[in-house]
N, C-alpha and C. Protein backbone atom coordinates (compact mmCIF):
# COMPACT_ATOMS: atom_id res chain seq x y z
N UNK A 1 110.99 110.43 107.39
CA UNK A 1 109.81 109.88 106.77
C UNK A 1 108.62 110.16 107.67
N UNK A 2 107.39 110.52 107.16
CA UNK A 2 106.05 110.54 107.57
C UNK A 2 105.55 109.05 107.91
N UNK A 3 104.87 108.84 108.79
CA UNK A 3 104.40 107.52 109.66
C UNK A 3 103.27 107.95 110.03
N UNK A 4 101.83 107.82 109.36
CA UNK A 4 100.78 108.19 109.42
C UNK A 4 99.85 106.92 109.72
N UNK A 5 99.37 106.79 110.69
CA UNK A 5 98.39 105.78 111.38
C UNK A 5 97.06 106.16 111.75
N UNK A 6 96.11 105.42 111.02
CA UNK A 6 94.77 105.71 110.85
C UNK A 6 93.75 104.76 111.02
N UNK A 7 92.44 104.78 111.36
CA UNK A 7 91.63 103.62 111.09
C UNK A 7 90.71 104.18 109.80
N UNK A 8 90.42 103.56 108.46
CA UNK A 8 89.90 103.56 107.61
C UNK A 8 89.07 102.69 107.02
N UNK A 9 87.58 103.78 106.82
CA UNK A 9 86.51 102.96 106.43
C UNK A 9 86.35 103.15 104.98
N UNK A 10 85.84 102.04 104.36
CA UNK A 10 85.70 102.22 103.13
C UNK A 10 84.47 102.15 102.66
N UNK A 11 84.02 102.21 101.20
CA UNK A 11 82.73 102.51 100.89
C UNK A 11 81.47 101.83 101.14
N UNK A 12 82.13 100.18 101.37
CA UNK A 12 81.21 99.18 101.82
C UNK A 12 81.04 99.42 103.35
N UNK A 13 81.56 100.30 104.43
CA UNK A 13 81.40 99.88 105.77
C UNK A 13 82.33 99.07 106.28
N UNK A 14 83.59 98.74 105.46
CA UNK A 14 84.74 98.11 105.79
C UNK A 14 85.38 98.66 106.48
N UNK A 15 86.06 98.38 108.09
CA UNK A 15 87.05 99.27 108.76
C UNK A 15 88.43 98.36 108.68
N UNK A 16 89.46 99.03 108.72
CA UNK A 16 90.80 98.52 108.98
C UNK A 16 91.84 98.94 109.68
N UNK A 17 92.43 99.26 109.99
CA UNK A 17 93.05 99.70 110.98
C UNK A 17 94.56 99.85 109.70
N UNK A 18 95.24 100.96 109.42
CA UNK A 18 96.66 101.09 108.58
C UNK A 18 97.71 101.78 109.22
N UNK A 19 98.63 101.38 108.48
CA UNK A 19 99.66 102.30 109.35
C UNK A 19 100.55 102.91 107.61
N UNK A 20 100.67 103.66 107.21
CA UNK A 20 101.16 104.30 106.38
C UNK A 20 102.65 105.10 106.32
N UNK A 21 103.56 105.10 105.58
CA UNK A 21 104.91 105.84 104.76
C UNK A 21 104.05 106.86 104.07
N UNK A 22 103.70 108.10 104.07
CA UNK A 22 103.25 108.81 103.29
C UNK A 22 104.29 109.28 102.29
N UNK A 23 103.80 109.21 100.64
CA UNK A 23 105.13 109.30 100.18
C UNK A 23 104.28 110.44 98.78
N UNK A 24 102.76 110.67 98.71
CA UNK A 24 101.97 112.02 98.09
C UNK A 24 100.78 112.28 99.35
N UNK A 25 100.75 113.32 99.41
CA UNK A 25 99.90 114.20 99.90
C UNK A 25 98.73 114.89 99.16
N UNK A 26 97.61 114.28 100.05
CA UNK A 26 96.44 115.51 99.07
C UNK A 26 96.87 116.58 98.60
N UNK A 27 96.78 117.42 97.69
CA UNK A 27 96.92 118.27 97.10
C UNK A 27 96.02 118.85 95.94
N UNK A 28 95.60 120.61 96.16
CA UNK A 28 95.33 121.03 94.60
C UNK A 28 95.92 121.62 93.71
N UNK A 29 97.73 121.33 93.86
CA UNK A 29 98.45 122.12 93.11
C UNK A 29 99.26 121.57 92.24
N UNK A 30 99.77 122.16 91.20
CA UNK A 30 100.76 121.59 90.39
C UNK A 30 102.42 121.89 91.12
N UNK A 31 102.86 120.85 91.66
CA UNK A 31 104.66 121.58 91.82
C UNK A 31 105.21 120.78 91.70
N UNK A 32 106.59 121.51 91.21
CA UNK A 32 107.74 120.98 90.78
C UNK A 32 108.71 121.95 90.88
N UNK A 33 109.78 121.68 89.87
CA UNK A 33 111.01 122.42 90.21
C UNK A 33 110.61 123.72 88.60
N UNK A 34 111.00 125.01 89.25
CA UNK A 34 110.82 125.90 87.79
C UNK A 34 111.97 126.03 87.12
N UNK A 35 112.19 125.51 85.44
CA UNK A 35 113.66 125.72 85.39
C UNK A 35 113.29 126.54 84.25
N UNK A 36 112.18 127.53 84.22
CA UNK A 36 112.38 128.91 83.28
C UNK A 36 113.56 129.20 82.82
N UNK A 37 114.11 130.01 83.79
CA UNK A 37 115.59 130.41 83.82
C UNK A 37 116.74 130.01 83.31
N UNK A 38 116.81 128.45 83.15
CA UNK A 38 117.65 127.48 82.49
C UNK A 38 118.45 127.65 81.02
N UNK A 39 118.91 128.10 80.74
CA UNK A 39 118.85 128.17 78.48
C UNK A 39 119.25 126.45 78.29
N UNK A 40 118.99 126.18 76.92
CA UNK A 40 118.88 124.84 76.52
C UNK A 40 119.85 123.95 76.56
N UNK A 41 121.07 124.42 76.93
CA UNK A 41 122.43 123.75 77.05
C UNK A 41 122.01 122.81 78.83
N UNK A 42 122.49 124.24 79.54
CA UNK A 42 121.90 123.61 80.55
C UNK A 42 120.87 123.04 81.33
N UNK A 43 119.84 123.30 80.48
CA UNK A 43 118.61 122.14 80.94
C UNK A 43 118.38 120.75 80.18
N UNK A 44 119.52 120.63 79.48
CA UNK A 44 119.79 119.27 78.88
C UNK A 44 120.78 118.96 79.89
N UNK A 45 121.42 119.52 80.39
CA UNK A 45 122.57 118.76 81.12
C UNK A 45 121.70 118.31 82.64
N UNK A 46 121.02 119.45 82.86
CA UNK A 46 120.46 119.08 84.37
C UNK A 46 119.46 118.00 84.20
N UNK A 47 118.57 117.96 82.90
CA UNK A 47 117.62 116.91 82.99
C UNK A 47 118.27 115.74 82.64
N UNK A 48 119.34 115.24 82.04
CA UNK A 48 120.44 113.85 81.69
C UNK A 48 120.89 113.38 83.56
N UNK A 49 120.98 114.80 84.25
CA UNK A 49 121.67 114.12 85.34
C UNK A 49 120.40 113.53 86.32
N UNK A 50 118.95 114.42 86.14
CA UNK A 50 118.27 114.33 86.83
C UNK A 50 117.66 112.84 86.42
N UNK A 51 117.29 112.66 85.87
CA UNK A 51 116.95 111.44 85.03
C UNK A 51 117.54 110.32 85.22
N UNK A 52 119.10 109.97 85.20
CA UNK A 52 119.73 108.85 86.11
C UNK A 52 120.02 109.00 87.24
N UNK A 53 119.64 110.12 87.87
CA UNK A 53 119.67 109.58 89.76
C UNK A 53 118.29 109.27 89.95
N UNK A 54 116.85 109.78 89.10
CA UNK A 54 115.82 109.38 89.49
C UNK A 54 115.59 107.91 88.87
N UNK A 55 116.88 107.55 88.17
CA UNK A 55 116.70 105.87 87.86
C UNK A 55 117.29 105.06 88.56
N UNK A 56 118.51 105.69 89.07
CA UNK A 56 119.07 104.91 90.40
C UNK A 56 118.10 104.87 91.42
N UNK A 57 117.48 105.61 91.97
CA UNK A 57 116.82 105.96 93.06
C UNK A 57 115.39 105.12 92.90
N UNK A 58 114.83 104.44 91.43
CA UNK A 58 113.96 104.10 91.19
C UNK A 58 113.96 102.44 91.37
N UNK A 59 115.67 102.06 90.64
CA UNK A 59 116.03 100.82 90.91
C UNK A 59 116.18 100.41 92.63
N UNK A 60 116.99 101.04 92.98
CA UNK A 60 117.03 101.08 94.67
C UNK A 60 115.95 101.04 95.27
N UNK A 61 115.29 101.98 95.28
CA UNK A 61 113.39 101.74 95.97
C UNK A 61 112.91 100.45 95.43
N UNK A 62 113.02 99.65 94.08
CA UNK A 62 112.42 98.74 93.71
C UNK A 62 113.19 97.66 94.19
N UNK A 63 114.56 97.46 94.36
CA UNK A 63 115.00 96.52 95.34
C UNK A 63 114.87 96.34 96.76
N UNK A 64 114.17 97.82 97.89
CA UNK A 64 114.26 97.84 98.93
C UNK A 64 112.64 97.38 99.45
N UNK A 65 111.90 97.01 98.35
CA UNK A 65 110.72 96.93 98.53
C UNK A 65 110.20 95.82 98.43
N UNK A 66 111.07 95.08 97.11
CA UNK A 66 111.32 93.29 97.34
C UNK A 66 111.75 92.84 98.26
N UNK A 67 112.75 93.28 98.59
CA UNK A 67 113.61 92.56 100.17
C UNK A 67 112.76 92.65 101.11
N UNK A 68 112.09 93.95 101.17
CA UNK A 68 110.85 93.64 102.56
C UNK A 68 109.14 93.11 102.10
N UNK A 69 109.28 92.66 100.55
CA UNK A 69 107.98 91.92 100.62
C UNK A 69 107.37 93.11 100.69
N UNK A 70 106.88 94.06 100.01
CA UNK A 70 106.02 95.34 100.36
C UNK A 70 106.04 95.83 98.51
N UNK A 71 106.37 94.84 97.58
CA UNK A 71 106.23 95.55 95.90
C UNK A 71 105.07 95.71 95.89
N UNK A 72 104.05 95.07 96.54
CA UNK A 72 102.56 95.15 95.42
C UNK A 72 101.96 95.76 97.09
N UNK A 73 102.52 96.66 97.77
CA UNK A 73 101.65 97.22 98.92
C UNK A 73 101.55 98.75 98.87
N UNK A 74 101.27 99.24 97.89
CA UNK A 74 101.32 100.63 97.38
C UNK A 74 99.46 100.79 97.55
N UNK A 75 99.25 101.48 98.50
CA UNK A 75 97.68 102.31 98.85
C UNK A 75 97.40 103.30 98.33
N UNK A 76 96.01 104.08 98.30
CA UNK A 76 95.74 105.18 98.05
C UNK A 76 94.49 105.15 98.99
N UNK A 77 94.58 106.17 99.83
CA UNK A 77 93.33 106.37 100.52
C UNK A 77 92.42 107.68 100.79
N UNK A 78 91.39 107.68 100.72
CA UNK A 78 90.75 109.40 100.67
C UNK A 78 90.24 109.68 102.13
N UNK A 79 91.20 111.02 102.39
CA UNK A 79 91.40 111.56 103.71
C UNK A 79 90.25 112.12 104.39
N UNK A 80 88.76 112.44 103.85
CA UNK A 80 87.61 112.18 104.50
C UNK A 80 87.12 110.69 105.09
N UNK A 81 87.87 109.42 104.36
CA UNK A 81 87.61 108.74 105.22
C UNK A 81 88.67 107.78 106.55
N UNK A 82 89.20 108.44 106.78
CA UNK A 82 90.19 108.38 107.90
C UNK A 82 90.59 109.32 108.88
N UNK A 83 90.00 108.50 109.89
CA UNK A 83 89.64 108.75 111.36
C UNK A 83 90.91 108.21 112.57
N UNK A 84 90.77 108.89 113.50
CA UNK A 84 91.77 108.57 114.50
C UNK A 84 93.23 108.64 113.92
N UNK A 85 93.52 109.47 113.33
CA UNK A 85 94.82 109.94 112.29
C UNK A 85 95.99 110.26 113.35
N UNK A 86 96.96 109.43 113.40
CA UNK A 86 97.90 110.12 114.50
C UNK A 86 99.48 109.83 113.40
N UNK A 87 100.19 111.07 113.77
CA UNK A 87 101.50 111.01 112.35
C UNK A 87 102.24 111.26 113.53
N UNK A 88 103.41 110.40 112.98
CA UNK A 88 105.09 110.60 113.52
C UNK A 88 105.70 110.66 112.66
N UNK A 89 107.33 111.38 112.96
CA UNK A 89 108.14 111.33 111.72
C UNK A 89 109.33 110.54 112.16
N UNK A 90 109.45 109.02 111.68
CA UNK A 90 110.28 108.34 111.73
C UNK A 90 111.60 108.20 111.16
């Protein structure tokens, strides 16, 4: 995991000091997985499987996030305004 620690000002002149899980990255691109290649048999089978591990994986994150008190601590912050930026990967 990304461990991104910053001090951030906001539009009022507000500073705070955060410590961040980076879990999207600025970006100007579209990506994902290309399944061109796929014919329709098997991109029904891969999207059925993909679909309940990204629901397991959705339930699990949503239980690991209650247990630590962190459901409603989801940020978004704009990377011109964050200063003193130091990242580890934990």
């Amino acid at each position: 995991m990304k461990l991104v620690e910053f001090t951030y000002t906001k539009q009022d002149g507000s500073v705070s000091k955060r410590a961040v899980i980076e879990l999207v990255t600025p970006n100007k691109f579209m990506e994902g997985l290309d399944v061109t290649q796929l014919d329709e048999v098997t991109f029904a089978e891969f999207s059925q499987k993909m679909s309940s591990l990204k629901k397991t994986q959705h339930e699990q994150t949503m239980q690991l996030l209650a247990d630590f008190d962190l459901k409603h601590n989801y940020r978004r912050f704009k990377p011109e305004a964050m200063t003193d930026v130091q990242v580890e990967y934990v």
